[in-house]
C-alpha atoms as a PDB file:
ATOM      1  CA  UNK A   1     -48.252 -17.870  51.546  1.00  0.00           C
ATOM      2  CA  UNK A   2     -46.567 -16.339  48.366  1.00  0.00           C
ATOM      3  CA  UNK A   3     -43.872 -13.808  49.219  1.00  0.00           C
ATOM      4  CA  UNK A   4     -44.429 -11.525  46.674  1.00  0.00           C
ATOM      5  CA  UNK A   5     -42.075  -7.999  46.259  1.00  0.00           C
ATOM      6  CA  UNK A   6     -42.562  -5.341  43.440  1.00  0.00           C
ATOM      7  CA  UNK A   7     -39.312  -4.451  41.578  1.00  0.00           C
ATOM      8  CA  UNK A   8     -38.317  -0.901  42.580  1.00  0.00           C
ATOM      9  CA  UNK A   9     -36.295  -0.243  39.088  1.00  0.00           C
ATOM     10  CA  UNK A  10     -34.251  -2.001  36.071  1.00  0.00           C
ATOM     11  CA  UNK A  11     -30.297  -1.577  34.983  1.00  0.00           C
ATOM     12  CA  UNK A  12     -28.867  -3.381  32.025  1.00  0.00           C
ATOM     13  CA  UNK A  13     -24.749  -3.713  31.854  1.00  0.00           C
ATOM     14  CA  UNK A  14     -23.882  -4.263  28.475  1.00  0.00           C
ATOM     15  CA  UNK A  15     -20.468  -5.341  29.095  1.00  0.00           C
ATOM     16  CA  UNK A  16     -21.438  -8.828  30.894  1.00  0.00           C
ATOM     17  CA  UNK A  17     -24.683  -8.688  29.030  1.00  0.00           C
ATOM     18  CA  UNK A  18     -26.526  -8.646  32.358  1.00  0.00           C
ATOM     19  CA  UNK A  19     -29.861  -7.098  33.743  1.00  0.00           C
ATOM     20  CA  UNK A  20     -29.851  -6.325  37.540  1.00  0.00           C
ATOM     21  CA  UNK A  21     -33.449  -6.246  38.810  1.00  0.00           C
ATOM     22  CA  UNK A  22     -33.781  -3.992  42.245  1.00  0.00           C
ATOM     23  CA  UNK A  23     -35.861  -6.122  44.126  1.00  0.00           C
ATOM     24  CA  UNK A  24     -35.011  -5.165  48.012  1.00  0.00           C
ATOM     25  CA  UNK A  25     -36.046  -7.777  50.492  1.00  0.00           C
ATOM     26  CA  UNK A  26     -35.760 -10.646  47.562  1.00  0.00           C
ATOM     27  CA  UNK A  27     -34.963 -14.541  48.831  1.00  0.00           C
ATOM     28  CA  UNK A  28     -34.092 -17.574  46.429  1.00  0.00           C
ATOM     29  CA  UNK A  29     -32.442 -19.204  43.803  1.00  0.00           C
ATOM     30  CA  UNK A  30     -32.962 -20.235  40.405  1.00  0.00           C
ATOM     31  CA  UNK A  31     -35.424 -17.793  38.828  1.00  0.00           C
ATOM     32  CA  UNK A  32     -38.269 -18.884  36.627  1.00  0.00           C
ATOM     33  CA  UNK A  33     -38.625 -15.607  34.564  1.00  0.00           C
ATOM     34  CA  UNK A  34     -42.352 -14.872  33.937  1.00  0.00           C
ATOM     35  CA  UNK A  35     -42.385 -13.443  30.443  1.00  0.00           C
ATOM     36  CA  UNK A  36     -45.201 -11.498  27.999  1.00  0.00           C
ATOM     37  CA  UNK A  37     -46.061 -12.241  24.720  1.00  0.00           C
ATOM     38  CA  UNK A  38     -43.390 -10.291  23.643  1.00  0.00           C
ATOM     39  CA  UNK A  39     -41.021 -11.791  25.328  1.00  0.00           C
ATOM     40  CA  UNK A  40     -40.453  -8.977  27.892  1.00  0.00           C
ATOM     41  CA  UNK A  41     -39.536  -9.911  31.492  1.00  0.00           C
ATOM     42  CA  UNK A  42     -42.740  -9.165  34.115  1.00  0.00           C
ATOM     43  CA  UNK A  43     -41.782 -11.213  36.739  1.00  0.00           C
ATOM     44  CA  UNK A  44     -38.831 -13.677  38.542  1.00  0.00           C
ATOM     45  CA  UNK A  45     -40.442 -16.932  40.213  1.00  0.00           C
ATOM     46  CA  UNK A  46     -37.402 -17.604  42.704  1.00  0.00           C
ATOM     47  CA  UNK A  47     -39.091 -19.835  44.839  1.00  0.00           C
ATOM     48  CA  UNK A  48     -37.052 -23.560  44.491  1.00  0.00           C
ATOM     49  CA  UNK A  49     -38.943 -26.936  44.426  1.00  0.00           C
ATOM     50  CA  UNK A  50     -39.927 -26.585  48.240  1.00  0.00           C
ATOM     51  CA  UNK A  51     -41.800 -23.381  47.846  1.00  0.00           C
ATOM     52  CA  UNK A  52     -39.434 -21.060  49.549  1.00  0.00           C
ATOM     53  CA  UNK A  53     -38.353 -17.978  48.447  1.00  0.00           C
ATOM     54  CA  UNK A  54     -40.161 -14.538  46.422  1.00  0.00           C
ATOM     55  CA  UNK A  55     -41.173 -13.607  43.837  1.00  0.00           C
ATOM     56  CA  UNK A  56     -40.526 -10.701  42.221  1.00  0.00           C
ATOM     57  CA  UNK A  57     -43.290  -8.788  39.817  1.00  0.00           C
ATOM     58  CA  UNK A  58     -42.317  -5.829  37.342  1.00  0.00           C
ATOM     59  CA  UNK A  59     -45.825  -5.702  35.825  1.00  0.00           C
ATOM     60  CA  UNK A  60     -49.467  -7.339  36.793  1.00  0.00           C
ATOM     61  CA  UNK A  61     -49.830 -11.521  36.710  1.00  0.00           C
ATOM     62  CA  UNK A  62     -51.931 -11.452  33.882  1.00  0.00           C
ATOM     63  CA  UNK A  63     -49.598 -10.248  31.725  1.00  0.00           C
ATOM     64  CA  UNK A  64     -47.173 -13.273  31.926  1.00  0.00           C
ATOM     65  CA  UNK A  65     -47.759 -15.618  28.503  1.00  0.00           C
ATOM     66  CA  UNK A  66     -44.801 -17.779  29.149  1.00  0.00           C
ATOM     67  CA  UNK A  67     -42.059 -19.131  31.664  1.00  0.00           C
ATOM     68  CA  UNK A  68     -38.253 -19.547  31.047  1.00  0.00           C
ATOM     69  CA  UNK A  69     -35.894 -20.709  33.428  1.00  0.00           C
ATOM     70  CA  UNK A  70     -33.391 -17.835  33.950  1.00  0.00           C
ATOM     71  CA  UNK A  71     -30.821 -19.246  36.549  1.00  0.00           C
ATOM     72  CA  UNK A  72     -30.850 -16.144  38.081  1.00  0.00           C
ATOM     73  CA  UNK A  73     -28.966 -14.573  41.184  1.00  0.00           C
ATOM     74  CA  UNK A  74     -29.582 -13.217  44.275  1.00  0.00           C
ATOM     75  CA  UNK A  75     -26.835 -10.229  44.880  1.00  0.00           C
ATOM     76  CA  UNK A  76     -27.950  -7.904  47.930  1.00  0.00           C
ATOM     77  CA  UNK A  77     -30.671  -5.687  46.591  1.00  0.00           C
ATOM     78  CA  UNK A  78     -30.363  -7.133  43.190  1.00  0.00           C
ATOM     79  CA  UNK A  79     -31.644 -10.149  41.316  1.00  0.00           C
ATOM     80  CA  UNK A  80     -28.897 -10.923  38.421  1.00  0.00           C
ATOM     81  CA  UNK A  81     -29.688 -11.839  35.140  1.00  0.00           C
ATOM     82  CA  UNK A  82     -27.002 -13.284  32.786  1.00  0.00           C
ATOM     83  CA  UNK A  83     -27.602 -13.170  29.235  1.00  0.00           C
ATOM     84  CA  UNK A  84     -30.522 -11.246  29.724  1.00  0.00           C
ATOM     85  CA  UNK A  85     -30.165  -9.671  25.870  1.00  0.00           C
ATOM     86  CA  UNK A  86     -31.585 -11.844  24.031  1.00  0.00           C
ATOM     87  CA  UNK A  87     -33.234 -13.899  26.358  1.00  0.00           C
ATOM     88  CA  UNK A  88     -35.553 -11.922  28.103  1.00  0.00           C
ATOM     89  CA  UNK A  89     -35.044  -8.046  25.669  1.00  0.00           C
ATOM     90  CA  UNK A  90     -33.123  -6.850  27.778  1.00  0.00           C
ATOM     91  CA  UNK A  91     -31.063  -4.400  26.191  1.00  0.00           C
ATOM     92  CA  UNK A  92     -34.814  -2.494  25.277  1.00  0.00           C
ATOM     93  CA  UNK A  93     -37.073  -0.601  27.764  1.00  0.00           C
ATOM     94  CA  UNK A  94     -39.164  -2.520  29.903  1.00  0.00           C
ATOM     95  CA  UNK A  95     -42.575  -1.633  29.481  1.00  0.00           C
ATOM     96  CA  UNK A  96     -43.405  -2.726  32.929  1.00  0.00           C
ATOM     97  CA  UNK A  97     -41.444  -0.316  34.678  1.00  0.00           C
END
């Protein structure tokens, strides 16, 4: 069964270039980032090759166009993002949440 969590809110640190996703309860590694057209993050697949782990949806499944694998980080609350300004726009406002 998919674990699925909604992201409670978005911070981008300029300094390191990172985007911290608040995702309480999130499990995994890796991160698949589920992307729009636009190339704006919806989603984070962090479920490895054996299935296990969330994922973690900023906007609805049919928005997602495209995948890109993100290597992202589980950190507590937080799923961590590195280089997350031009990969995945985010230094702009998400317009899933």
């Amino acid at each position: 069964m998919l674990h699925e969590i909604h992201a409670e809110g978005l911070s981008y640190d300029a300094a390191s270039d990172s985007l911290r996703v608040k995702a309480p309860g999130a499990a995994g590694r890796g991160g698949l980032g589920l992307l729009d057209a636009k190339g704006f993050l919806v989603g984070v697949d962090l479920r490895g090759h054996d299935g296990r782990g969330s994922v973690v949806m900023l906007g609805p499944h049919e928005a997602v166009s495209e995948t890109r694998e993100l290597g992202a980080t589980v950190d507590g609350d937080d799923i961590v993002i590195a280089s997350a300004g031009a990969r995945i726009r985010g230094t702009e406002k998400n317009p899933y949440l």
